[in-house]
Protein backbone atom coordinates (compact mmCIF):
# COMPACT_ATOMS: atom_id res chain seq x y z
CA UNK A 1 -57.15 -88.02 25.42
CA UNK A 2 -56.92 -91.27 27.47
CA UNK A 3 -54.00 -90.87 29.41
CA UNK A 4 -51.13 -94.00 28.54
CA UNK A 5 -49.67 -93.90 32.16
CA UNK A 6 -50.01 -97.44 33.27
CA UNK A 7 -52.35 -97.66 36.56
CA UNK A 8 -49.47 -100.01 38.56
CA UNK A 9 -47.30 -97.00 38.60
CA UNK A 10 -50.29 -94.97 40.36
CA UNK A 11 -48.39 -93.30 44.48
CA UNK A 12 -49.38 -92.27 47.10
CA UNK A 13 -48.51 -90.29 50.07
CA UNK A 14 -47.25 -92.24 53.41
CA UNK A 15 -47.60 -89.18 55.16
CA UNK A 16 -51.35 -89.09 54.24
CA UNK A 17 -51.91 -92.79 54.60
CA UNK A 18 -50.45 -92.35 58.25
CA UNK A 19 -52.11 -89.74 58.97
CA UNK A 20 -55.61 -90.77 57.68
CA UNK A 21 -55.29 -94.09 59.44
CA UNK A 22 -54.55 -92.87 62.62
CA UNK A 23 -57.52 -90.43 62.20
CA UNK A 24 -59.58 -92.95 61.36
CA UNK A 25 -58.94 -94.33 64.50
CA UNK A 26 -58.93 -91.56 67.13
CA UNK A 27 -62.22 -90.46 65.49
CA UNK A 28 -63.74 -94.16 66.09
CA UNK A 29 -62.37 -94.05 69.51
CA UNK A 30 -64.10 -90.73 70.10
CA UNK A 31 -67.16 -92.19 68.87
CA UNK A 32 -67.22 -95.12 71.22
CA UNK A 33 -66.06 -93.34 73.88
CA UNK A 34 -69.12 -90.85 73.58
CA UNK A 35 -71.09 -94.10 73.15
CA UNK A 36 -70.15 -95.64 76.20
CA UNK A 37 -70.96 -92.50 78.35
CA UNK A 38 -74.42 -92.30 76.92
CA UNK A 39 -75.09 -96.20 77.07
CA UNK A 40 -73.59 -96.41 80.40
CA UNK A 41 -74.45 -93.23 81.91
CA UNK A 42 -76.06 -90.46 80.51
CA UNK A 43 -79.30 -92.60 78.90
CA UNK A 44 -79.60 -94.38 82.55
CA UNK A 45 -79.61 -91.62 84.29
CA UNK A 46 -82.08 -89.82 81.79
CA UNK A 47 -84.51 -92.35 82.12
CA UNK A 48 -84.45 -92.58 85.74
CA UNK A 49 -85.19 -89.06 86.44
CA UNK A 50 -88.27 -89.61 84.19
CA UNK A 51 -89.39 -92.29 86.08
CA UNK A 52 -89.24 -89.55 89.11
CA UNK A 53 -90.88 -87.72 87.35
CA UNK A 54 -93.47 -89.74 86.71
CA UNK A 55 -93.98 -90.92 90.33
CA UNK A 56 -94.61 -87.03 91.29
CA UNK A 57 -97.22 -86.85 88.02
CA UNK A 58 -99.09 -90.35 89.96
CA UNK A 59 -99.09 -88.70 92.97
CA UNK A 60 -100.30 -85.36 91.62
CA UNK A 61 -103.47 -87.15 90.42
CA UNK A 62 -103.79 -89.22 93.21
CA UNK A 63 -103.74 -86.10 95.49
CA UNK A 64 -106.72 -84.60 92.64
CA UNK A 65 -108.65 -87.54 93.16
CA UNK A 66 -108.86 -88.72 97.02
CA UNK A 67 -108.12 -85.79 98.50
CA UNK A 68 -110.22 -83.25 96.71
CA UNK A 69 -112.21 -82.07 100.42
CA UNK A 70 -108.98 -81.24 102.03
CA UNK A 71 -107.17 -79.08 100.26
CA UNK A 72 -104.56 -78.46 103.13
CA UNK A 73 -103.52 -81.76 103.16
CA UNK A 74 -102.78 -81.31 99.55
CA UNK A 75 -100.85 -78.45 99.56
CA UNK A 76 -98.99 -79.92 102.18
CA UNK A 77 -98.05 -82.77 100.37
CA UNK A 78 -96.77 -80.13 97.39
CA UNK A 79 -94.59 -78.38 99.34
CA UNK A 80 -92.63 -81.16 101.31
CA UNK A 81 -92.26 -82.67 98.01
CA UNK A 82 -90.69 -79.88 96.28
CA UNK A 83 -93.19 -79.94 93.70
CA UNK A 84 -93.41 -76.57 91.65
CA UNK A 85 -97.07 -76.91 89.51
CA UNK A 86 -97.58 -74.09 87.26
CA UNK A 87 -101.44 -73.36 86.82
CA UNK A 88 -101.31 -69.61 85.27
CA UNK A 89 -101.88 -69.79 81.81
CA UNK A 90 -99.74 -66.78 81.10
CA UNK A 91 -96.07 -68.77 82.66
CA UNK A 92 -97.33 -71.71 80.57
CA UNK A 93 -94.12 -72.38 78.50
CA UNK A 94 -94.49 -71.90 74.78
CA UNK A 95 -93.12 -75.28 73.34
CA UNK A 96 -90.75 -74.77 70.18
CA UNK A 97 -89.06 -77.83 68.86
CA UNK A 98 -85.35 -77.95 69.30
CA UNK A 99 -82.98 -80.75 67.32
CA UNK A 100 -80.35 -81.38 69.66
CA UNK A 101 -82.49 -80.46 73.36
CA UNK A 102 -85.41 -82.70 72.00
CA UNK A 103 -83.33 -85.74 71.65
CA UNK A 104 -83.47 -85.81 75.06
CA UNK A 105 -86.56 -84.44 75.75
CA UNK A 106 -88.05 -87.15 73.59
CA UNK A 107 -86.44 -89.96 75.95
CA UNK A 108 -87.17 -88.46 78.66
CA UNK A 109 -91.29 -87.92 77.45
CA UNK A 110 -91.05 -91.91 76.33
CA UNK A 111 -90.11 -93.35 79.23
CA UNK A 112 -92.86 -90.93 81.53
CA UNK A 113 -95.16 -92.23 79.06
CA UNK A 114 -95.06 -95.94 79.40
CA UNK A 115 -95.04 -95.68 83.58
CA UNK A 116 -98.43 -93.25 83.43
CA UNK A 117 -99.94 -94.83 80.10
CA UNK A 118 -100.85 -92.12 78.45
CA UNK A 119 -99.08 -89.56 76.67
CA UNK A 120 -96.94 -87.03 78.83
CA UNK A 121 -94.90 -83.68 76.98
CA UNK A 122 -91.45 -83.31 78.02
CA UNK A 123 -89.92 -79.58 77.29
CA UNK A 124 -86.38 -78.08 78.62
CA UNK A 125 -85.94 -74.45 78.47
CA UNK A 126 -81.82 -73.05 79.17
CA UNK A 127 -82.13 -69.70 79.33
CA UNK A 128 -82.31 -67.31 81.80
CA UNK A 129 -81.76 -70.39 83.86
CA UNK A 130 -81.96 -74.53 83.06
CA UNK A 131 -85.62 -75.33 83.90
CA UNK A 132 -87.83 -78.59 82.87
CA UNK A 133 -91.47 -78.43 82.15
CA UNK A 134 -93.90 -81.61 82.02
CA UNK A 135 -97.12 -81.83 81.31
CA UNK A 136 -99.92 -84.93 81.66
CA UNK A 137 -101.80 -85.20 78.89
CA UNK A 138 -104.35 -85.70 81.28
CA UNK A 139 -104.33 -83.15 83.29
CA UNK A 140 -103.78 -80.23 80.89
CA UNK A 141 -104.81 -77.64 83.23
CA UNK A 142 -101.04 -77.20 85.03
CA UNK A 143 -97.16 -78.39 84.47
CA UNK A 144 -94.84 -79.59 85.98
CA UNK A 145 -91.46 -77.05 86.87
CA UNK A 146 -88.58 -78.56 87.85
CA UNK A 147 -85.59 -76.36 88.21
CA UNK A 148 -82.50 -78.19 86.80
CA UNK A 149 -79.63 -75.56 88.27
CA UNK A 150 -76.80 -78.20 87.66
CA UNK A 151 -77.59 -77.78 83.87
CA UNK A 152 -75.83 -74.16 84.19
CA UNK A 153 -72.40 -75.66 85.10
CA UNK A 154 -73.00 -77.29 81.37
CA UNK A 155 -69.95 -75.96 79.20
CA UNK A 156 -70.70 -76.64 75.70
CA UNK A 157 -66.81 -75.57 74.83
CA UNK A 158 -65.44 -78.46 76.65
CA UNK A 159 -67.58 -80.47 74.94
CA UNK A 160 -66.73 -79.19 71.47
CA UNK A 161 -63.19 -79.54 72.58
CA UNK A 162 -63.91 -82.82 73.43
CA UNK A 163 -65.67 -83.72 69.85
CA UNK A 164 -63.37 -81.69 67.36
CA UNK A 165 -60.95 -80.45 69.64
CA UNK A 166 -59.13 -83.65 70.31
CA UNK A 167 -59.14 -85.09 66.81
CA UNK A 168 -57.52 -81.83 65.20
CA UNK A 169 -55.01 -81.29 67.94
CA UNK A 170 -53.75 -85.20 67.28
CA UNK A 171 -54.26 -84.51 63.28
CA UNK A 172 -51.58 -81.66 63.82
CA UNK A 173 -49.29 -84.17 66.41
CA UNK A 174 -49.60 -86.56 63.64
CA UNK A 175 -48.61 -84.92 60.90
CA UNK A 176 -45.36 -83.29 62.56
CA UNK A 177 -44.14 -87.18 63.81
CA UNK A 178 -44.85 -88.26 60.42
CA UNK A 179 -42.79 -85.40 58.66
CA UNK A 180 -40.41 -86.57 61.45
CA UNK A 181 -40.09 -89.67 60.62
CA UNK A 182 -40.35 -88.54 56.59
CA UNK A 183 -37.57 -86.08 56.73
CA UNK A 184 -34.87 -88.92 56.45
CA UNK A 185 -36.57 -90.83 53.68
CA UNK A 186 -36.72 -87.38 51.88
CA UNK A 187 -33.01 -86.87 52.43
CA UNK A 188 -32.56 -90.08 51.12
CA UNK A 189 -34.16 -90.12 48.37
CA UNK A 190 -32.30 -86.56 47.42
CA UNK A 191 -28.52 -88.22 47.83
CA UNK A 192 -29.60 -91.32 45.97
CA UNK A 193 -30.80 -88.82 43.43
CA UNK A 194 -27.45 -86.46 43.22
CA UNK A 195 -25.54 -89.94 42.95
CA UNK A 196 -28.16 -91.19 40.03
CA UNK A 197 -28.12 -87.11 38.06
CA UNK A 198 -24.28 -86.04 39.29
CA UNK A 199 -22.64 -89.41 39.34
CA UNK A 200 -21.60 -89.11 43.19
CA UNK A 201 -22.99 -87.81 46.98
CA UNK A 202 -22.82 -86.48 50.28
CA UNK A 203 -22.31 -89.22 52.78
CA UNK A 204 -25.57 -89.25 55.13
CA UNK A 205 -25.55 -88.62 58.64
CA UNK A 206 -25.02 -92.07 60.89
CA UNK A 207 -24.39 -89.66 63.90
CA UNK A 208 -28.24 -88.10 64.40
CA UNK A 209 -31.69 -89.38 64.38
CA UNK A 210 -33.55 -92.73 65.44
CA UNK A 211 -31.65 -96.00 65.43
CA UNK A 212 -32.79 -97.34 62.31
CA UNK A 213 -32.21 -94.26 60.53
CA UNK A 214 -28.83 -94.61 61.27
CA UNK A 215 -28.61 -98.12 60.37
CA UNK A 216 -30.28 -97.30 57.16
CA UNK A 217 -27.79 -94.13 56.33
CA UNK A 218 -24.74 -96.32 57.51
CA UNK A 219 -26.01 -98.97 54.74
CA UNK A 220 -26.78 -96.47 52.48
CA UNK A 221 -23.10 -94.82 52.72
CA UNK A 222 -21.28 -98.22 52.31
CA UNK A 223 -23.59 -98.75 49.29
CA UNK A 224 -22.65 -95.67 47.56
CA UNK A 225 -18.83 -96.00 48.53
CA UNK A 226 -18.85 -99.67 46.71
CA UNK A 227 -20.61 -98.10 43.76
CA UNK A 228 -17.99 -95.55 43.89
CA UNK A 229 -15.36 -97.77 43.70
CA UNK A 230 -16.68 -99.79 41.30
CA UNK A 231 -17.11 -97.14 38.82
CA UNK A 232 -13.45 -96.50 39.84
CA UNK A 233 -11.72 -100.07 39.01
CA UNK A 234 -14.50 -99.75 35.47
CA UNK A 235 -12.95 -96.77 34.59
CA UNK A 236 -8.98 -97.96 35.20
CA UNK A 237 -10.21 -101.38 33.38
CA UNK A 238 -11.81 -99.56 30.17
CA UNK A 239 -8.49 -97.20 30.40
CA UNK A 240 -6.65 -100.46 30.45
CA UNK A 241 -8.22 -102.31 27.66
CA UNK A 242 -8.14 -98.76 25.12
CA UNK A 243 -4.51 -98.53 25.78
CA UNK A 244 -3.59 -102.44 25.30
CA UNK A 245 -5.59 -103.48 22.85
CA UNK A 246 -5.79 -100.31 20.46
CA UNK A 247 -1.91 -100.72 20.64
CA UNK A 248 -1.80 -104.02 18.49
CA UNK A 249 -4.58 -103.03 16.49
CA UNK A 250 -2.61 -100.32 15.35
CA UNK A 251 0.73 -102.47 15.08
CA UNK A 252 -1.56 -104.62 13.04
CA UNK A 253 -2.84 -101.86 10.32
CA UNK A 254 0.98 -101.00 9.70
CA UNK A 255 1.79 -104.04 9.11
CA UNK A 256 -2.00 -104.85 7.05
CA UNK A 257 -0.79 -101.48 4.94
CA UNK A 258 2.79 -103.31 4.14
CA UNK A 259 0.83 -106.32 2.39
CA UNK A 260 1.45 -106.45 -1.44
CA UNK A 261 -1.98 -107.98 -2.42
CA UNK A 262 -4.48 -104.86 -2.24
CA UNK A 263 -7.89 -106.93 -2.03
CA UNK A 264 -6.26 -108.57 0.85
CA UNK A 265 -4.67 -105.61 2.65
CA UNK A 266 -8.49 -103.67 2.01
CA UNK A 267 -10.29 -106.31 4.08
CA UNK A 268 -7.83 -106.49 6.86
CA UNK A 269 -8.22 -102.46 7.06
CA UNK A 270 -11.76 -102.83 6.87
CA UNK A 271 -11.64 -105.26 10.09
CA UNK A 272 -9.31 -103.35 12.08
CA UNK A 273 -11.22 -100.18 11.60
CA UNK A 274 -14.78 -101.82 12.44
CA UNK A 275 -12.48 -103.65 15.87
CA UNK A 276 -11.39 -100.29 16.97
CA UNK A 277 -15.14 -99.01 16.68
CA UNK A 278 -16.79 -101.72 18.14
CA UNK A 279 -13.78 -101.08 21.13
CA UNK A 280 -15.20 -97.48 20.82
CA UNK A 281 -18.33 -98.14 21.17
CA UNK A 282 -17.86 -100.45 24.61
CA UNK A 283 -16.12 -97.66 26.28
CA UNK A 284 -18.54 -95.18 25.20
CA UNK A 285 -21.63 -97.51 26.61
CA UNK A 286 -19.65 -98.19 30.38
CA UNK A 287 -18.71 -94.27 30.04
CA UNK A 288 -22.42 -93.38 30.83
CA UNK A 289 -21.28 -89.82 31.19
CA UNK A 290 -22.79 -89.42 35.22
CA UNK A 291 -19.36 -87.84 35.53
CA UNK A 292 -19.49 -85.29 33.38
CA UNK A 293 -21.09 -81.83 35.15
CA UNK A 294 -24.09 -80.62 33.83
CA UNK A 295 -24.16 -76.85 32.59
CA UNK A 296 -26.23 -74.94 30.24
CA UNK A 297 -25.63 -76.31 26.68
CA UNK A 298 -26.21 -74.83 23.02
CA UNK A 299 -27.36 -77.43 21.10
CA UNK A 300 -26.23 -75.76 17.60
CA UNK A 301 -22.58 -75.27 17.42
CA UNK A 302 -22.63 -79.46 18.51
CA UNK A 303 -24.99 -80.21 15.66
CA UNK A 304 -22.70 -78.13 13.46
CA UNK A 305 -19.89 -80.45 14.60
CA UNK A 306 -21.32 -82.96 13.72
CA UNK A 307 -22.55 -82.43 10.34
CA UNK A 308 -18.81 -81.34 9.94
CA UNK A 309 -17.43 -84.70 11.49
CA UNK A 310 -19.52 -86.93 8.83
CA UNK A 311 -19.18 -84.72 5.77
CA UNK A 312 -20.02 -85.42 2.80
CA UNK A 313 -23.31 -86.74 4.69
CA UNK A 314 -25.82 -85.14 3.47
CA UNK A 315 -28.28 -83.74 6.34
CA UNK A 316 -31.08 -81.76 6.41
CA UNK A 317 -31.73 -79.97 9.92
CA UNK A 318 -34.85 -78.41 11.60
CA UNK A 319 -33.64 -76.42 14.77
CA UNK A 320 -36.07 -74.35 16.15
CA UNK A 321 -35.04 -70.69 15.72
CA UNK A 322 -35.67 -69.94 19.51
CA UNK A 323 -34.17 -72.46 20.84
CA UNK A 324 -32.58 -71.84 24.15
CA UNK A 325 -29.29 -72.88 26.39
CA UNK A 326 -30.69 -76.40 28.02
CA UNK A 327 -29.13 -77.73 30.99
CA UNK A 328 -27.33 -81.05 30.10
CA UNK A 329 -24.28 -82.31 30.04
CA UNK A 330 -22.77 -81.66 26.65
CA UNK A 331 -20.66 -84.19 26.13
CA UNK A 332 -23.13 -87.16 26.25
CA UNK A 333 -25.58 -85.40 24.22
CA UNK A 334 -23.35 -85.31 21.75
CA UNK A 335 -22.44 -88.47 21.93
CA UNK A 336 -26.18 -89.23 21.65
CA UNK A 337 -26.30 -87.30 18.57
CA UNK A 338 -23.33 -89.33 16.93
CA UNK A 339 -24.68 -92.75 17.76
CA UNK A 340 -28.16 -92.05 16.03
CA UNK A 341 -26.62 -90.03 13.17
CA UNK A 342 -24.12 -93.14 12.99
CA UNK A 343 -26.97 -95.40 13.58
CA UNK A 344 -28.86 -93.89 10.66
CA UNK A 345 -26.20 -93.93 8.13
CA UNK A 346 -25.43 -97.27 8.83
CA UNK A 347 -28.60 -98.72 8.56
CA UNK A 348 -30.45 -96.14 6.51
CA UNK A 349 -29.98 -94.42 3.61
CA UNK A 350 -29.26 -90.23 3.07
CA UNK A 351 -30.18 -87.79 3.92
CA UNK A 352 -30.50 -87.83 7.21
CA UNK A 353 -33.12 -85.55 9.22
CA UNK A 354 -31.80 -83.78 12.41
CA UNK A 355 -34.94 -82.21 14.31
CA UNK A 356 -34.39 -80.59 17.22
CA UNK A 357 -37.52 -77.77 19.45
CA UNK A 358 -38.83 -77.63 22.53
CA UNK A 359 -42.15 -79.05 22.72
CA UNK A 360 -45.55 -78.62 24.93
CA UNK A 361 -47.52 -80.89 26.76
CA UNK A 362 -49.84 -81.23 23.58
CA UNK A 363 -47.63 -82.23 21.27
CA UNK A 364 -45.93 -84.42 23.33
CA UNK A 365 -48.81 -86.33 23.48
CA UNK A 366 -49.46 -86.33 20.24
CA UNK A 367 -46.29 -87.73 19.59
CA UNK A 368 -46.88 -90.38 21.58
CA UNK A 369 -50.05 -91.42 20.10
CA UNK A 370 -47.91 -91.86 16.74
CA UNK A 371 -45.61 -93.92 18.54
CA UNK A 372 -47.85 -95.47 20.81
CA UNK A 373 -46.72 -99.25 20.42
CA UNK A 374 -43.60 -98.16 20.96
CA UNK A 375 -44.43 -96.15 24.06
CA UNK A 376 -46.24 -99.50 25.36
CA UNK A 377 -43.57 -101.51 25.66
CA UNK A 378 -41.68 -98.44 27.34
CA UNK A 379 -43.71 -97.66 29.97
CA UNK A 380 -44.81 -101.45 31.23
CA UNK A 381 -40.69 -101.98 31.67
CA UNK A 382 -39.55 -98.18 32.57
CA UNK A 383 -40.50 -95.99 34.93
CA UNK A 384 -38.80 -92.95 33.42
CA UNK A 385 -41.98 -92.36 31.31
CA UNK A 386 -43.80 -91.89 34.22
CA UNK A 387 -41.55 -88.27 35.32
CA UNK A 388 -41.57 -87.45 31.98
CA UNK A 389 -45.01 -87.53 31.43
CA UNK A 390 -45.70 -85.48 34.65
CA UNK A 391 -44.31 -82.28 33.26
CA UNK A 392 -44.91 -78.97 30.70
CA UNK A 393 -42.18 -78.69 28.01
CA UNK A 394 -39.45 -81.30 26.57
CA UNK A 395 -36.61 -81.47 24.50
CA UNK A 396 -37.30 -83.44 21.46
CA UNK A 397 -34.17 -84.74 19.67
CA UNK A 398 -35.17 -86.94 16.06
CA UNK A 399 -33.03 -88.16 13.86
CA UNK A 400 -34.65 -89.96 10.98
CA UNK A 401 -33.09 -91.52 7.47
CA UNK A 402 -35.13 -92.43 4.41
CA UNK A 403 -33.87 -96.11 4.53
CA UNK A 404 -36.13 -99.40 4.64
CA UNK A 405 -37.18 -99.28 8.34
CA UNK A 406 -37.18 -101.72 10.96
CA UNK A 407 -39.91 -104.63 11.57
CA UNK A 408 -42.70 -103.54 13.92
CA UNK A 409 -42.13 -106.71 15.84
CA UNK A 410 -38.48 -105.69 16.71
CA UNK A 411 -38.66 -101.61 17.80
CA UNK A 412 -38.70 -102.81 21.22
CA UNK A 413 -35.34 -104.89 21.19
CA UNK A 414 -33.41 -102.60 19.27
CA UNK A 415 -32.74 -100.80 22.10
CA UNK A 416 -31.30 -103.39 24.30
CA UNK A 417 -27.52 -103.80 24.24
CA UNK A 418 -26.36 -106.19 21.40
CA UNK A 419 -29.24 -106.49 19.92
CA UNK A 420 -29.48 -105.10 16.33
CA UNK A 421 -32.26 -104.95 13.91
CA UNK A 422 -32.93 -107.90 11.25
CA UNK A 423 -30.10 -109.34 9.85
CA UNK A 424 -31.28 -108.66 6.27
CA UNK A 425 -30.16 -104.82 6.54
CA UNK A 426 -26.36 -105.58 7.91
CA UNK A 427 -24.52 -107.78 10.21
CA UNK A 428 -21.82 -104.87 10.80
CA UNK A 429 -21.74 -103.02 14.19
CA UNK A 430 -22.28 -104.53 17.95
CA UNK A 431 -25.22 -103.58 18.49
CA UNK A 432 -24.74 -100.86 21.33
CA UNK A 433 -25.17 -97.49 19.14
CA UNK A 434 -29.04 -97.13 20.67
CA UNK A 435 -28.19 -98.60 23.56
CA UNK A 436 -25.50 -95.66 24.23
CA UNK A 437 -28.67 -93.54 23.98
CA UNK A 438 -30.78 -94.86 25.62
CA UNK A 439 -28.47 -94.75 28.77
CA UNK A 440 -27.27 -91.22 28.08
CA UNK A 441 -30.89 -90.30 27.92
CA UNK A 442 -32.06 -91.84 31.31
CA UNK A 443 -28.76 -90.08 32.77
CA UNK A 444 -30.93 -86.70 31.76
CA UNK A 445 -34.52 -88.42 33.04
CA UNK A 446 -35.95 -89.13 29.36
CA UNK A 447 -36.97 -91.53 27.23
CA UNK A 448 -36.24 -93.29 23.62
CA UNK A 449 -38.72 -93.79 21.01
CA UNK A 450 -38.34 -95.76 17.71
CA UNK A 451 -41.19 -95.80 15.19
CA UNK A 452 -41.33 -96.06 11.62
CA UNK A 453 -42.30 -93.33 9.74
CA UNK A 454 -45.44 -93.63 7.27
CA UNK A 455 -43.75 -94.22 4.21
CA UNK A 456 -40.10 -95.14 4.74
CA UNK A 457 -37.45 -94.67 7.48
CA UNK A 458 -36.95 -95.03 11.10
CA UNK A 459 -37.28 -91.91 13.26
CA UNK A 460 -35.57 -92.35 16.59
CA UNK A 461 -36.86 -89.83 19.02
CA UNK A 462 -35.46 -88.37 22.42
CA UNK A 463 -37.52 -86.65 24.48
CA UNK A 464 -35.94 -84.91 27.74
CA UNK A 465 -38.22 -83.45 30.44
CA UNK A 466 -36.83 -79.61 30.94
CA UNK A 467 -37.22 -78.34 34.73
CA UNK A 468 -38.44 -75.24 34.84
C-alpha cells in the first residue's frame, strides 16, 4: 500500500549532511592533491628518466654500429657509463603484466618510444630488490638493467595512510564535533518536549558550552518561564470567570424557578443550563490537561462512568477483552470520552457505539484508507500524523451514533474551535466539544479522524501511538 505520508515532511540527519559534506570535500582535496604531485612531479620526472634512458639505448647502437672492430673501446664506454646489458638468455626477465606497476611502465615505454622511433618494452621488477629492465625492439638480443635501489625506501603503508588513512581519521574527527555540536540541539529538543508531554521543564544550562549555545538556552529558559506564567494568569483568569459568572447564573435559576408562568420559567432553565455548559466547555478547552501527570490508566472502569453519568443513554460497547493499563493521563481521556459521547448524543441519534482495542500497523492503515479524505486534510496541516504513522500498535478510541451524518465537504472544519457542523442538525452548543479532543489528543501525540460511516452516522476516531 502507497504510503499517505506527505513527501514535504520527508528529514534528514544534520549530522550526516555534515559529515558527508565535509567528506566530500577532504576526499576531493585528496584527489587533487595526489593530482598535483603526479602532474607536477612524479609524471615529469618519469618521463625524464625515460628520455635517459633512451639516450643510453642511442648510444648502445651507436657503439654496435661504428665501433664494431674495437671492442675495447666499447666496453669501455659500458662501464664508465654504468650501463648493465644483460645478454644471457637465461637472466632475461620473464615479462608478466602488472595493473598498478604497468601504469608506469607504460609511460615510461611511450615516451622511450617516440625519442628512438620504434617500439621499446619497459618492465619493473620489486622483488628481491627494485630493478628496471628495457629492451629495443631492435636490438632484441640484450636489455637494459638498471638498478633502481631508491625504489626500496618505497613504503606502500604511508601511502595507504595517505589515501584512506586521512579521510577515515577526519570521518571519525567529524563525526565527534558534529555530535558536539548536536548534543545541545538534542537536549533541546528533549526539554521542549517534557514542557509539550508534562506541561513544564528543567531550565537549560546558560553556564556551559559554546557562546551561542548559551544564548540559545538563555532564550530558550525565558521562553518557557513566559509560557509558564502565562498558563499561570490563564488558569487564575478561567478560576476567576467559573467563580463570578456561575455565581449569577445560579442566582438567576432561583429566581427563573420562582416565575409563575411554566413555559416561561422552562426556557429560561433551558438557557441557563446550556450558559453554564457552554462556560464548561471554555474551561475544559484552555484546561488542555498538560498538567495533569501521566500514569498507567484502565480504560474500563472510566467507560463504565460514563455510561453511568448519561444513563438512560443507551450504548453499546466493544472493549477488547485484553486490553491493557495504557499510559495517559486519565483525566483528559475522559474528558475526551465525554465530549464525543456528548457530541454524539447531541447531534446523533442512540445508541451510541463505544469501541475501544489496541490496533497493529495493518489495521491502522486500513483504517486510514476508509478515512482517507479525512486523513488528507490532516496530514497537509499536522504534523502529528507523521509520529504516529512511524510506529507498531495504537490506541483506537471510536465513538459512533446512528444519526444523519455530517457533509463530506465539512469533516475537516468540524474540528476547529467554534465551528459546528451544518446548521440544519442544531444550532445548540459552541462548537468546542471536538475541538476539546482534538487538543487532548495531540497532548498524548495522536490524531482525530471523522468519517461517515457507509450507511448512517458519524464515527469519530482517536488513534494514540503507544510507546513500547
Amino acid at each position: 500500500m502507497k504510503s499517505l505520508r506527505p513527501e514535504r515532511l520527508t528529514s534528514y540527519s544534520n549530522t550526516w549532511q555534515t559529515t558527508s559534506m565535509v567528506m566530500l570535500m577532504v576526499m576531493l582535496s585528496v584527489s587533487l592533491t595526489l593530482w598535483f604531485f603526479w602532474r607536477s612531479l612524479y609524471l615529469p620526472e618519469l618521463k625524464n628518466h625515460a628520455n635517459y634512458i633512451a639516450n643510453q639505448l642511442v648510444m648502445l647502437d651507436r657503439l654496435n654500429h661504428d665501433w664494431q672492430h674495437e671492442p675495447k673501446v666499447k666496453d669501455w664506454v659500458i662501464r664508465t657509463s654504468h650501463i648493465d646489458i644483460l645478454t644471457d638468455t637465461t637472466a632475461f626477465p620473464e615479462v608478466e603484466e602488472k595493473t598498478f606497476v604497468g601504469f608506469f611502465t607504460d609511460i615510461m615505454a611511450e615516451q622511450i618510444s617516440t625519442v628512438l622511433n620504434r617500439p621499446t618494452i619497459v618492465y619493473f621488477k620489486f622483488k628481491p630488490v627494485p630493478i628496471l629492465y628495457v629492451q629495443d625492439s631492435k636490438h632484441p638480443e640484450f636489455w637494459l638493467q638498471e638498478p633502481v635501489k631508491f625504489y626500496a625506501q618505497y613504503s606502500p603503508t604511508t601511502i595507504l595512510f595517505f589515501v584512506l588513512g586521512i579521510p577515515i581519521f577526519t570521518l571519525l574527527t567529524i563525526i565527534f564535533l558534529v555530535r558536539q555540536l548536536n548534543r545541545p540541539l538534542k537536549r533541546l529538543q528533549k526539554t521542549a518536549l517534557d514542557y509539550i508531554t508534562l506541561g513544564h521543564a528543567n531550565h537549560l544550562p546558560t553556564n556551559e558550552g559554546s557562546t551561542e549555545i548559551r544564548q540559545v538556552n538563555l532564550a530558550f529558559n525565558r521562553l518557557f518561564h513566559n509560557l509558564t506564567q502565562t498558563q499561570k494568569e490563564r488558569n487564575i483568569m478561567l478560576a476567576g470567570i467559573s467563580h463570578d459568572l456561575r455565581t449569577p447564573l445560579t442566582r438567576m435559576r432561583l429566581t427563573a424557578e420562582m416565575l409563575p408562568d411554566e413555559f416561561l420559567k422552562d426556557g429560561l432553565v433551558y438557557d441557563i443550563e446550556d450558559m453554564d455548559a457552554i462556560l464548561e466547555q471554555f474551561i475544559s478547552f484552555m484546561k488542555d490537561g498538560s498538567d495533569e501527570a501521566v500514569r498507567l490508566t484502565d480504560l474500563r472502569p472510566i467507560v463504565r462512568e460514563i455510561v453511568v453519568q448519561f444513563a438512560p443513554l443507551p450504548f453499546e460497547l466493544q472493549i477488547d477483552d485484553d486490553l491493557p493499563n495504557i499510559a495517559l493521563r486519565p483525566l483528559s481521556i475522559k474528558r475526551l470520552i465525554v465530549n464525543l459521547v456528548n457530541n454524539a448524543n447531541r447531534y446523533g441519534e442512540p445508541p451510541i457505539l463505544i469501541k475501544i482495542g489496541v490496533i497493529d500497523e495493518t489495521a491502522f492503515q486500513d483504517y486510514l484508507t476508509l478515512a482517507k479524505k479525512s486523513l488528507e486534510k490532516l496530514t497537509e496541516t499536522d504534523n502529528t500524523a507523521q509520529a504516529v504513522m512511524s510506529l507498531q500498535r495504537y490506541l483506537q478510541i471510536s465513538v459512533s451514533d446512528k444519526g444523519e451524518g455530517v457533509a463530506e465537504d465539512q469533516l475537516d472544519r468540524i474540528m476547529q474551535p467554534f465551528e459546528r457542523g451544518e446548521t440544519a442538525r442544531t444550532t445548540q452548543g459552541s462548537g468546542l466539544g471536538l475541538a476539546i479532543v482534538s487538543r487532548i489528543a495531540h497532548l498524548h501525540n495522536g490524531i482525530v479522524i471523522a468519517h461517515n460511516q457507509e450507511n448512517t452516522g458519524l464515527v469519530v476516531t482517536v488513534m494514540i501511538p503507544l510507546v513500547e
